[in-house]
PDB file of N, CA and C in Angstrom:
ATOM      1  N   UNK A   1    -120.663 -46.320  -4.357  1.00  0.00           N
ATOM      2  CA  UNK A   1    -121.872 -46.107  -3.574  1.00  0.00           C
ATOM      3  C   UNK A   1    -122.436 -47.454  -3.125  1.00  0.00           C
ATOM      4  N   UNK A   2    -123.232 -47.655  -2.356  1.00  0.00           N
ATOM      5  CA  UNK A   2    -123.859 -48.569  -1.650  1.00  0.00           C
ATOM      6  C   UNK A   2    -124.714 -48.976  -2.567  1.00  0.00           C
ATOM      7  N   UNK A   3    -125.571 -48.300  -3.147  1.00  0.00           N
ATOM      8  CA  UNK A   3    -126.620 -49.012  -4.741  1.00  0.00           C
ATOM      9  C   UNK A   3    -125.617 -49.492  -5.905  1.00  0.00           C
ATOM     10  N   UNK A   4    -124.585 -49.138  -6.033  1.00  0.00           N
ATOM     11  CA  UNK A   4    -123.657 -49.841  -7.239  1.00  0.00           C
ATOM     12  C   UNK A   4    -123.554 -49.160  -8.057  1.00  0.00           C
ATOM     13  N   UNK A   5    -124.253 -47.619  -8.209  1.00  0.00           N
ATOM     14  CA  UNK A   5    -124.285 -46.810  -9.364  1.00  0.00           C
ATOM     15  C   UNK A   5    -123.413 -45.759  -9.408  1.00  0.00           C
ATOM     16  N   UNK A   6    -122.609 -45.950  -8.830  1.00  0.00           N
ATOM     17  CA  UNK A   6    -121.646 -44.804  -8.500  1.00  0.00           C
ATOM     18  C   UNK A   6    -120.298 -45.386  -8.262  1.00  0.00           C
ATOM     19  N   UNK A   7    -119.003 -44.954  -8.729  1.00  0.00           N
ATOM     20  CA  UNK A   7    -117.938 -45.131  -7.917  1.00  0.00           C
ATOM     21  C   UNK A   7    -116.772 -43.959  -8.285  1.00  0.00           C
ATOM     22  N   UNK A   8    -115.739 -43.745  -7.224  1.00  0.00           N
ATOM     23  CA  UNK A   8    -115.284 -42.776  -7.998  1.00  0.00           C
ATOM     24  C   UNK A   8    -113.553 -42.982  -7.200  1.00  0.00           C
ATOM     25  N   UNK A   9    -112.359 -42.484  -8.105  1.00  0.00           N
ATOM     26  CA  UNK A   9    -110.951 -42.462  -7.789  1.00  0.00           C
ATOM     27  C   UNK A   9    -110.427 -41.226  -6.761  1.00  0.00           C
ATOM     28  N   UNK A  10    -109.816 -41.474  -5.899  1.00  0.00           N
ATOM     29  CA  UNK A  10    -109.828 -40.412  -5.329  1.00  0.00           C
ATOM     30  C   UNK A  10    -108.053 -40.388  -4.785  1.00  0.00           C
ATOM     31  N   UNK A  11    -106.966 -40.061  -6.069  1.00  0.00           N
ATOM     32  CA  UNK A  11    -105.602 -40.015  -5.839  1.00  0.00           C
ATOM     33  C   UNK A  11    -105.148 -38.648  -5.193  1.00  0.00           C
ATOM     34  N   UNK A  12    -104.472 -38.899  -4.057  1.00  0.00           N
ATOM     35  CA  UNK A  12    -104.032 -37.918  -3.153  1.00  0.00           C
ATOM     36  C   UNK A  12    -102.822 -37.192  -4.229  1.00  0.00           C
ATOM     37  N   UNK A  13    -102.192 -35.997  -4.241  1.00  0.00           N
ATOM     38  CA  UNK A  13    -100.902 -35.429  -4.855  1.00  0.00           C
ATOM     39  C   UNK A  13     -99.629 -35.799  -4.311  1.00  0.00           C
ATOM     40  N   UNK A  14     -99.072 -36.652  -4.583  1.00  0.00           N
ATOM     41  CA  UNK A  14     -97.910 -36.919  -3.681  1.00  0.00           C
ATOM     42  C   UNK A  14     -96.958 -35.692  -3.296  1.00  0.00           C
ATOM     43  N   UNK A  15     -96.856 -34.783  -4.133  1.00  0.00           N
ATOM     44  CA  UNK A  15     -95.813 -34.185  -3.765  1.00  0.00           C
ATOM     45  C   UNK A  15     -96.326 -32.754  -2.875  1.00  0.00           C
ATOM     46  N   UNK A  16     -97.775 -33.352  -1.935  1.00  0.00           N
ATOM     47  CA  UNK A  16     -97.794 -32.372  -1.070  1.00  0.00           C
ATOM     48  C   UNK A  16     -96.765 -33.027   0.319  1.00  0.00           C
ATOM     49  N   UNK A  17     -96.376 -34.286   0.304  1.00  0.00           N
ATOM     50  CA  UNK A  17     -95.232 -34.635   1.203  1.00  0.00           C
ATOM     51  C   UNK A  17     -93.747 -34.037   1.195  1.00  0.00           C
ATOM     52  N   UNK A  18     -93.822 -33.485   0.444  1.00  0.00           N
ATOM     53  CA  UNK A  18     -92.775 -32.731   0.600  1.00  0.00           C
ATOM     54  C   UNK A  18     -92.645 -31.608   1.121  1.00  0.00           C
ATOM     55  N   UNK A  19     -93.926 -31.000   1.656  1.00  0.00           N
ATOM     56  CA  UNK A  19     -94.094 -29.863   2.348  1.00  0.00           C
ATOM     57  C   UNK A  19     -95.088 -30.412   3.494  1.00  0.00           C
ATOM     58  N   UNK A  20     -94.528 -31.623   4.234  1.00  0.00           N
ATOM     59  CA  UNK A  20     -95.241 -31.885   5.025  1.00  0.00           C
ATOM     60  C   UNK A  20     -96.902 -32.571   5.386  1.00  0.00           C
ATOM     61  N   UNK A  21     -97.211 -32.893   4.472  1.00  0.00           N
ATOM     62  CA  UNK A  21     -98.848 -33.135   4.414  1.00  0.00           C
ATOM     63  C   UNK A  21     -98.980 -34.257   3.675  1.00  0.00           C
ATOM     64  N   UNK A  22     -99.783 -34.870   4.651  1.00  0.00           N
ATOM     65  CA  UNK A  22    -100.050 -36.596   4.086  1.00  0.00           C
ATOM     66  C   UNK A  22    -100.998 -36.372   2.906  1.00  0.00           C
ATOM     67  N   UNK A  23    -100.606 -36.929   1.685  1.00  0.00           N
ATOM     68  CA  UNK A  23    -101.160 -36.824   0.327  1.00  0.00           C
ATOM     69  C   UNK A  23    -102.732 -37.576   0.766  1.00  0.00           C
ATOM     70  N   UNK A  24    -102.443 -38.866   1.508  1.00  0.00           N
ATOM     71  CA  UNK A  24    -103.876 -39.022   1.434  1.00  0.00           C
ATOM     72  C   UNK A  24    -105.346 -38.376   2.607  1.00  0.00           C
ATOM     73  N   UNK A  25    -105.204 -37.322   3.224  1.00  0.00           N
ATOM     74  CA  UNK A  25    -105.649 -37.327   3.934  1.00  0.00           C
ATOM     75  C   UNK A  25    -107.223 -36.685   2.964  1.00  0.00           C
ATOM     76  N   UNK A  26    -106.711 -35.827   2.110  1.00  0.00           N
ATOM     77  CA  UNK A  26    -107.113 -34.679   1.606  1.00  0.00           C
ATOM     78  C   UNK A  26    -108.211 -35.627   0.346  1.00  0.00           C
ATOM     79  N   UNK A  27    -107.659 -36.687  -0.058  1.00  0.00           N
ATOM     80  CA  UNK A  27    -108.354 -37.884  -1.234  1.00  0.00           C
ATOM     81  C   UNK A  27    -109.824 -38.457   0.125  1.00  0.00           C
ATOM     82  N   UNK A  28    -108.895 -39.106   0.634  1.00  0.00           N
ATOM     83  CA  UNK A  28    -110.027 -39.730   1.822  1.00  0.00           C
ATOM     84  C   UNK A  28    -111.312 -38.792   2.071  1.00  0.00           C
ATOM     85  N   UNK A  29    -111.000 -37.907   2.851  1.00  0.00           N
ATOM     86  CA  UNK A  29    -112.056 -36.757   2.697  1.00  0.00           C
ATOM     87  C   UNK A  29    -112.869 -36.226   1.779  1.00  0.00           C
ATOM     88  N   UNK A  30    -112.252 -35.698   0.546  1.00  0.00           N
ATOM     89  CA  UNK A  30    -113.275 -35.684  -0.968  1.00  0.00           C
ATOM     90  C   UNK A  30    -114.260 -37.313  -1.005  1.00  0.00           C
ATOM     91  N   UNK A  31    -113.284 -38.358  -0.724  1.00  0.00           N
ATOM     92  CA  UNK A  31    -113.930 -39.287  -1.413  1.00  0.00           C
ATOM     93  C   UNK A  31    -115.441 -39.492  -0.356  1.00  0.00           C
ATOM     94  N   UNK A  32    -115.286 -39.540   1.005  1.00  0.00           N
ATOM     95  CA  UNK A  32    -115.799 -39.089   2.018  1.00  0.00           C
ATOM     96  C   UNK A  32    -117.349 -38.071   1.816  1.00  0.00           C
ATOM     97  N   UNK A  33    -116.724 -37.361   1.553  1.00  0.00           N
ATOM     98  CA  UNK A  33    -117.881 -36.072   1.558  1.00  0.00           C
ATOM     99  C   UNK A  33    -118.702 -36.435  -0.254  1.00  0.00           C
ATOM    100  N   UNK A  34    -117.889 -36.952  -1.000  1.00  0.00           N
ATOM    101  CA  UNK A  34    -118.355 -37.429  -2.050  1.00  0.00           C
ATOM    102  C   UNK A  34    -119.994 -38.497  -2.026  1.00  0.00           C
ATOM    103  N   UNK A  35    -119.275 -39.419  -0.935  1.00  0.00           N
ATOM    104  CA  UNK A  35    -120.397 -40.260  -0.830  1.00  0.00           C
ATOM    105  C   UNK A  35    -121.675 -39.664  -0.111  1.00  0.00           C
ATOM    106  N   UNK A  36    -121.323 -38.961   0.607  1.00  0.00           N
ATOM    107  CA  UNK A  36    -122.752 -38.461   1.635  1.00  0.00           C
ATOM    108  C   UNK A  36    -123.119 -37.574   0.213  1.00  0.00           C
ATOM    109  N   UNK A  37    -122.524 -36.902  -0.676  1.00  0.00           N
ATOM    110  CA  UNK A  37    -123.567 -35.904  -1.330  1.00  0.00           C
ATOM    111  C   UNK A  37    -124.144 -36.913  -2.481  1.00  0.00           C
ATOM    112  N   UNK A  38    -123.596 -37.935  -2.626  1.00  0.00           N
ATOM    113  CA  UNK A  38    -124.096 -38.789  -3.705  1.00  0.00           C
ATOM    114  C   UNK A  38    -125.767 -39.174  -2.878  1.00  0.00           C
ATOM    115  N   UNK A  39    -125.517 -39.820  -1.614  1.00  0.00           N
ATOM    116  CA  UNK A  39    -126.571 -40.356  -0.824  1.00  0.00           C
ATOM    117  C   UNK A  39    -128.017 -39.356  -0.912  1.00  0.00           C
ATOM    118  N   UNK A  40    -127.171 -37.690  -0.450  1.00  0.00           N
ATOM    119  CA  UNK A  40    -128.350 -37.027  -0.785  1.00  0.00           C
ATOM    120  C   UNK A  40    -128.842 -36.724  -2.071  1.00  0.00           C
ATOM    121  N   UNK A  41    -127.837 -36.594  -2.835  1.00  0.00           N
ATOM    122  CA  UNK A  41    -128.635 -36.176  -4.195  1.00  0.00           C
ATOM    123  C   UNK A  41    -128.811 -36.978  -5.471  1.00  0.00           C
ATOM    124  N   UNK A  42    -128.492 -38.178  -5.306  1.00  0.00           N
ATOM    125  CA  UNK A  42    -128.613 -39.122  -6.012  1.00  0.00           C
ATOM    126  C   UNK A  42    -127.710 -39.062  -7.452  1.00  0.00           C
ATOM    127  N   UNK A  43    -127.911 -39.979  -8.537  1.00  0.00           N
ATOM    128  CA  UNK A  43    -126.529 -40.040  -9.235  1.00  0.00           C
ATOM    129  C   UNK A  43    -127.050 -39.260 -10.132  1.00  0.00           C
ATOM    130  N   UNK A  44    -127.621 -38.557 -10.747  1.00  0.00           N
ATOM    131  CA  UNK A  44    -128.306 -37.521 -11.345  1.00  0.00           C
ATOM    132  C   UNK A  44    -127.085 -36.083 -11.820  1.00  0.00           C
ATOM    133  N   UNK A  45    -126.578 -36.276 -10.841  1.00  0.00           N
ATOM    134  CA  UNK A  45    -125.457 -34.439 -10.850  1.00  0.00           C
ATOM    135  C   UNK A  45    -124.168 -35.152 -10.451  1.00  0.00           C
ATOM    136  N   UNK A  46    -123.277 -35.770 -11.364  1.00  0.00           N
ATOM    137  CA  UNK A  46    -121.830 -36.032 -10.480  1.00  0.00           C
ATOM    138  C   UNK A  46    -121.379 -34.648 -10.280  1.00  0.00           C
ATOM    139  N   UNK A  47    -121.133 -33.111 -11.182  1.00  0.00           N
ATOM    140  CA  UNK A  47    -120.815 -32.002 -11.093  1.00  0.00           C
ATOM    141  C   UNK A  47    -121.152 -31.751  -9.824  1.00  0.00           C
ATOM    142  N   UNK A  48    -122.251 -31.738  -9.199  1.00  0.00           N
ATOM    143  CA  UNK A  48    -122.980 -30.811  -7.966  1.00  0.00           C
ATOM    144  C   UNK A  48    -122.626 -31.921  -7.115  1.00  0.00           C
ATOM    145  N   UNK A  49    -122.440 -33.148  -6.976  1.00  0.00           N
ATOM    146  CA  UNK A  49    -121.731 -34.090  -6.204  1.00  0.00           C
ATOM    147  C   UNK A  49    -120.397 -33.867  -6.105  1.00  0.00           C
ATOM    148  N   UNK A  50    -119.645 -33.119  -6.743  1.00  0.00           N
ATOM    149  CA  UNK A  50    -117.945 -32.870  -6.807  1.00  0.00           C
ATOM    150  C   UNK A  50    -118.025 -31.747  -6.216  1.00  0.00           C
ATOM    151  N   UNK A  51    -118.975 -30.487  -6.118  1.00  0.00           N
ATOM    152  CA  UNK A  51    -118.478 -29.328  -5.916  1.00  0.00           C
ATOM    153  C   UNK A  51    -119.087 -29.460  -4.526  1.00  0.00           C
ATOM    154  N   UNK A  52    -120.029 -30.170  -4.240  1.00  0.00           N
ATOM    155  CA  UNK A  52    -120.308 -30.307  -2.734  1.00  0.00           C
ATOM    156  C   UNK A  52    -119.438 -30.742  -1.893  1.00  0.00           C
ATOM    157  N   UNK A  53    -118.559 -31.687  -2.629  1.00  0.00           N
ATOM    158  CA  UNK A  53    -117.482 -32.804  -1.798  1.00  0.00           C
ATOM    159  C   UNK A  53    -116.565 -31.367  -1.796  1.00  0.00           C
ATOM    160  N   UNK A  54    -116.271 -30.716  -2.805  1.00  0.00           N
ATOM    161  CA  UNK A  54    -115.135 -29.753  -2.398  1.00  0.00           C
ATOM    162  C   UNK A  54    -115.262 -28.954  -1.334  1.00  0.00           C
ATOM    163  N   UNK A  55    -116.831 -28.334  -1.191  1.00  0.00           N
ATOM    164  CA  UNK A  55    -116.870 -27.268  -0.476  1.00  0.00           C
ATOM    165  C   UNK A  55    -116.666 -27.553   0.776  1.00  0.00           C
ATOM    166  N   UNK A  56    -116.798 -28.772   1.296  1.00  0.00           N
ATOM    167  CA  UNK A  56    -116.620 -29.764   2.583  1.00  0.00           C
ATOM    168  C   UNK A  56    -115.056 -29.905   2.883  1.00  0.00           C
ATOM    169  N   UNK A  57    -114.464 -29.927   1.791  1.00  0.00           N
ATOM    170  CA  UNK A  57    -113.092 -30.158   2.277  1.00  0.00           C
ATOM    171  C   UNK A  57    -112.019 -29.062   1.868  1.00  0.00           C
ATOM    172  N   UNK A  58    -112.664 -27.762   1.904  1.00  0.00           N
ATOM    173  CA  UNK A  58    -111.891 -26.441   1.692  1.00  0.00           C
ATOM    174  C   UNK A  58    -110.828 -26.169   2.921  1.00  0.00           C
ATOM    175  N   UNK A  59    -111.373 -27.160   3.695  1.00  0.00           N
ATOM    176  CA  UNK A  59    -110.508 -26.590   5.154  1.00  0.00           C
ATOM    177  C   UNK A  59    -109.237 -27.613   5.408  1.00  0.00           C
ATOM    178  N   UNK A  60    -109.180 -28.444   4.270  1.00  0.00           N
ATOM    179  CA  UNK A  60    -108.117 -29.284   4.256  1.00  0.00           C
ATOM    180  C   UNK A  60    -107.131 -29.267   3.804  1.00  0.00           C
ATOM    181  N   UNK A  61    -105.811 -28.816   3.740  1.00  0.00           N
ATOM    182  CA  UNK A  61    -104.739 -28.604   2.917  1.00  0.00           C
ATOM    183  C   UNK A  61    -104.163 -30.396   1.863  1.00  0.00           C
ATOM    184  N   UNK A  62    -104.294 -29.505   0.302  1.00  0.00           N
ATOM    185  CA  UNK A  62    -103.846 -31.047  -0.269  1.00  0.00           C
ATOM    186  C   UNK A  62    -104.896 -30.564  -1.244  1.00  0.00           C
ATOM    187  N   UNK A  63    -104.738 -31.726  -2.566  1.00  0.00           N
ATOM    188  CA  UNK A  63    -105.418 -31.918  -3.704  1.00  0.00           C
ATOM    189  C   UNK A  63    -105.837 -33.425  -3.863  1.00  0.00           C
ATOM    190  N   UNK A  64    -106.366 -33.462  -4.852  1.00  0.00           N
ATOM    191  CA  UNK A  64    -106.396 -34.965  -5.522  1.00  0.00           C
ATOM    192  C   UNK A  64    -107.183 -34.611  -7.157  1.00  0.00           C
TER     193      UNK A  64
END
């Protein structure tokens, strides 16, 4: 995060390349949507900061 109180790993699955799909597209994005829900809700809830980042990137094929 931009205040320093936050940071977080965000490893793509490699072996969604094998069925075509860039492992990192799907990390980038969580990590992505991670930061804007951190911004809004401050470091208080990493849980409700993870499930926000997910619900943002349901439309993305891939894990991390």
């Amino acid at each position: 995060s931009e205040d320093g109180l936050a940071m977080g790993v965000f490893d793509g699955v490699g072996a969604w390349a094998d069925m075509g799909v860039d492992p990192g597209l799907y990390s980038k994005a969580l990590a992505k949507c991670a930061n804007e829900a951190y911004a809004e809700l401050g470091p208080k809830s990493p849980k409700a900061i993870l499930s926000h980042a997910h619900a943002k990137t349901m439309s993305i094929t891939g894990s991390s």
